[in-house]
Protein backbone atom coordinates (compact mmCIF):
# COMPACT_ATOMS: atom_id res chain seq x y z
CA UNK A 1 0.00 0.00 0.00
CA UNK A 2 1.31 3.49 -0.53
CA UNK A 3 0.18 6.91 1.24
CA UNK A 4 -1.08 8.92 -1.17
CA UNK A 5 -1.54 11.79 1.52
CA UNK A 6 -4.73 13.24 3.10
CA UNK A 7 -5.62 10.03 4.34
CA UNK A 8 -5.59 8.54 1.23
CA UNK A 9 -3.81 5.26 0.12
CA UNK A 10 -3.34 3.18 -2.63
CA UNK A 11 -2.51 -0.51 -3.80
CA UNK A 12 0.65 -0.75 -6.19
CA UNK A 13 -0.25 -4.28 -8.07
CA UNK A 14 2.39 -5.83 -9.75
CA UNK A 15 0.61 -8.73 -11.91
CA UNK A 16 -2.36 -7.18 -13.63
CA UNK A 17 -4.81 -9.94 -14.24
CA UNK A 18 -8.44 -8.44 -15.89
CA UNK A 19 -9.65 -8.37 -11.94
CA UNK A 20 -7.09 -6.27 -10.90
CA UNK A 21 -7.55 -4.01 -14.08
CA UNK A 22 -11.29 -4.03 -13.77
CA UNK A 23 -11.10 -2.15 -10.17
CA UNK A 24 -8.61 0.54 -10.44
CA UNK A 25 -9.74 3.92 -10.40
CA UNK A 26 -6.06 4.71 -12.06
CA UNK A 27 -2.79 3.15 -13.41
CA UNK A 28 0.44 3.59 -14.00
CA UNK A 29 1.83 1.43 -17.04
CA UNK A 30 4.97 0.89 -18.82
CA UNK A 31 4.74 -0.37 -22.05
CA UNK A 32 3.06 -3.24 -23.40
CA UNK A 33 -0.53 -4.66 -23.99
CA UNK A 34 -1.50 -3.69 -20.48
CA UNK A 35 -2.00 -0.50 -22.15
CA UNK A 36 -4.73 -1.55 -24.64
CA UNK A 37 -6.56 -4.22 -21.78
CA UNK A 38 -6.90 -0.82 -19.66
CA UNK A 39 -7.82 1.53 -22.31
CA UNK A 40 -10.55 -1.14 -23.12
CA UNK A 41 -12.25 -1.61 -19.45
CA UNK A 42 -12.04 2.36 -19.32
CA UNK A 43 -9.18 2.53 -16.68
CA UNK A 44 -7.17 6.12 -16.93
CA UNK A 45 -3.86 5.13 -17.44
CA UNK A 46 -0.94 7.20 -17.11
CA UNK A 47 2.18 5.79 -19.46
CA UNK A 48 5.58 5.66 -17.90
CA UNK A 49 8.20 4.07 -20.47
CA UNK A 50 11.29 4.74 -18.47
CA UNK A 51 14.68 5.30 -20.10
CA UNK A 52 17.33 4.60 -17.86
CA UNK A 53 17.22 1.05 -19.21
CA UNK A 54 16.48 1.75 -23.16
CA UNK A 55 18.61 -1.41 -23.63
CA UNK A 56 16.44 -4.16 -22.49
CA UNK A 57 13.05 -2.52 -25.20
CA UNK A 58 12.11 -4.62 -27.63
CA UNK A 59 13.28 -3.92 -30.87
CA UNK A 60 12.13 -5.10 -34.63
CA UNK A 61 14.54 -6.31 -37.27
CA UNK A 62 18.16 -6.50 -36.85
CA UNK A 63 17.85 -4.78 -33.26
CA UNK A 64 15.58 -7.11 -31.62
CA UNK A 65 18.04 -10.49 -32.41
CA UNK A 66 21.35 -9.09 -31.74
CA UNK A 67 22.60 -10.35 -28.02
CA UNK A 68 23.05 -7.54 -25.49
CA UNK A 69 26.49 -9.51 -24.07
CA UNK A 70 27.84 -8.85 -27.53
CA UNK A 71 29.89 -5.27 -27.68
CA UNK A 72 28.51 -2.18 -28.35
CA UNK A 73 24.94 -3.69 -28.93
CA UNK A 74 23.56 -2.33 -25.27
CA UNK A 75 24.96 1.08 -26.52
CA UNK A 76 23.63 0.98 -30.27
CA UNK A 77 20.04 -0.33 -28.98
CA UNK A 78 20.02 2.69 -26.67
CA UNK A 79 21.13 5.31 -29.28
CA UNK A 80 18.34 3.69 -31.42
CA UNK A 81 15.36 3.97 -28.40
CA UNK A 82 16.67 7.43 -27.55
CA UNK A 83 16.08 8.50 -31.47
CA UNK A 84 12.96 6.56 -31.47
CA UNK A 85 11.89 8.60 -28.43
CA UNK A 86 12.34 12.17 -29.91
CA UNK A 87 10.49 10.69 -33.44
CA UNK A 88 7.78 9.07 -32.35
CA UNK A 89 4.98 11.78 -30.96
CA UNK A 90 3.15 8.71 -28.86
CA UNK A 91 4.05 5.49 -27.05
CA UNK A 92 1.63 4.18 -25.66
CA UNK A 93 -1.24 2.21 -28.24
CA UNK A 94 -3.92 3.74 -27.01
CA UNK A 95 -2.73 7.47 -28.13
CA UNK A 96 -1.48 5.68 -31.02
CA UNK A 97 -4.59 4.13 -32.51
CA UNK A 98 -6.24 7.52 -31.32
CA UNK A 99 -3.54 9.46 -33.15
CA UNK A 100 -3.89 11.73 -30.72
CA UNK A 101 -2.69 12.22 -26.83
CA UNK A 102 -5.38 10.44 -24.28
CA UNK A 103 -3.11 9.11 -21.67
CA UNK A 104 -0.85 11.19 -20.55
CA UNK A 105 3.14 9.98 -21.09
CA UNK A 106 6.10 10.67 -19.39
CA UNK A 107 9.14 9.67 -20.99
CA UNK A 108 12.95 10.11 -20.42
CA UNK A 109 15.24 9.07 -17.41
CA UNK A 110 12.69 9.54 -14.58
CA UNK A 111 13.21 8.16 -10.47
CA UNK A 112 10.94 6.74 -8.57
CA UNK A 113 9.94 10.29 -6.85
CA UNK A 114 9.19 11.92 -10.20
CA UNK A 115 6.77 8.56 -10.88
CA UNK A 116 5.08 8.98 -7.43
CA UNK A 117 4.46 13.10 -7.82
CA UNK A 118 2.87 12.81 -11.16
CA UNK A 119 0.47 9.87 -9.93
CA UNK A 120 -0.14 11.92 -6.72
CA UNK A 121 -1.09 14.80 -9.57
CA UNK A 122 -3.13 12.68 -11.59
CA UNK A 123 -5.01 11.53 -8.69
CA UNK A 124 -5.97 14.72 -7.51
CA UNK A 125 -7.73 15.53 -11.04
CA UNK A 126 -10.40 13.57 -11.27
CA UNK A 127 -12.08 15.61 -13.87
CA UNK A 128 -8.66 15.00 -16.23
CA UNK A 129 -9.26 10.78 -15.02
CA UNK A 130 -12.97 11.27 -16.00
CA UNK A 131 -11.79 12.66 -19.37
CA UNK A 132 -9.09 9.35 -20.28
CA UNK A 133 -11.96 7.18 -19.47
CA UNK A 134 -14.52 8.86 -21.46
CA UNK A 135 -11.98 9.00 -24.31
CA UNK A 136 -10.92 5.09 -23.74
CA UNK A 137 -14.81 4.53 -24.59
CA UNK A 138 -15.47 6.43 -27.51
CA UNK A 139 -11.98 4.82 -29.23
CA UNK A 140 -13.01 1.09 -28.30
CA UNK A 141 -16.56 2.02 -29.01
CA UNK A 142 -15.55 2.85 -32.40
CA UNK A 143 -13.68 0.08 -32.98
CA UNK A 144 -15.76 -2.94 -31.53
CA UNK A 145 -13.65 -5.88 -33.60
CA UNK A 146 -15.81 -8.51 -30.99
CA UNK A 147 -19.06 -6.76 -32.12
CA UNK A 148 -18.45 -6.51 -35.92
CA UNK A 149 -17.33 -10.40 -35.88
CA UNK A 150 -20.51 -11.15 -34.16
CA UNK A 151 -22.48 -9.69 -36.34
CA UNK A 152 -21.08 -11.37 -39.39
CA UNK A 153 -21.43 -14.83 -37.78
CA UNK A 154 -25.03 -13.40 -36.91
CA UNK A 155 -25.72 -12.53 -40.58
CA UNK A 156 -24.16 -15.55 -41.83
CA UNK A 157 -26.22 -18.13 -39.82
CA UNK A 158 -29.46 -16.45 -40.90
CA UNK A 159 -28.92 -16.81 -44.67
């Protein structure tokens, strides 16, 4: 649990099953698909995709197979996700399917104190929380890839 001041207190959860997810009022995520499970059950989510270990991201192509023992590869993939980061206007998938900033996203080389004051921010604003949610609805609303599927197996099976 962590004192979020004013008598207030939060749970940090490590392993975000769809439970876990489904009762947060807020989240903090680094990258990945947590981002697109929250955006769909309407969570506000806050993206964090630290820097200070640009090494260990993912990479496509030529970047993503070459071993980080081998020399100069931990330095090249971290040139290449420092680039990336200047390039690329959004991280997280939400804002990118969105093409537009929903989630706030705080990238660089950030400690844990500079995590923990921007959460304590976002907290305090529920207004700006209300605002991600109502966005995360009206982007998987539009999308509805479960829906449209149904419907064609729907449409099918009368015929």
């Amino acid at each position: 649990e962590v004192d979020l001041g004013e008598g207030r207190w939060g749970r940090v959860l490590w392993a975000l099953g769809l439970e876990s997810i489904n009762c947060c009022r807020f989240a903090v995520a680094v990258p990945g698909t947590n981002n697109l499970q929250l955006a769909a059950l309407y969570v506000p989510l806050w993206r964090v995709p630290p820097l200070d270990k640009a090494e260990e991201y993912p990479l496509d192509g030529i970047g993503g197979v070459l071993p980080l023992w081998f020399p100069g590869v931990k330095q090249l993939k971290r040139r290449i996700i420092f680039g990336m980061n200047k390039r690329i206007p959004f991280v997280s998938l939400p804002n990118r399917m969105a093409g537009r900033m929903i989630a706030p996203e705080l990238r660089g080389l950030l400690s844990a104190e500079d995590v923990a004051a921007k959460a304590k921010e976002m907290l305090a604003a529920p207004q700006k929380l209300e605002e991600i949610s109502r966005s995360f609805w009206e982007l998987t609303h539009e999308r509805g890839a479960a829906g449209k599927i149904a419907a064609a197996v729907i449409a099918r099976l009368k015929r």
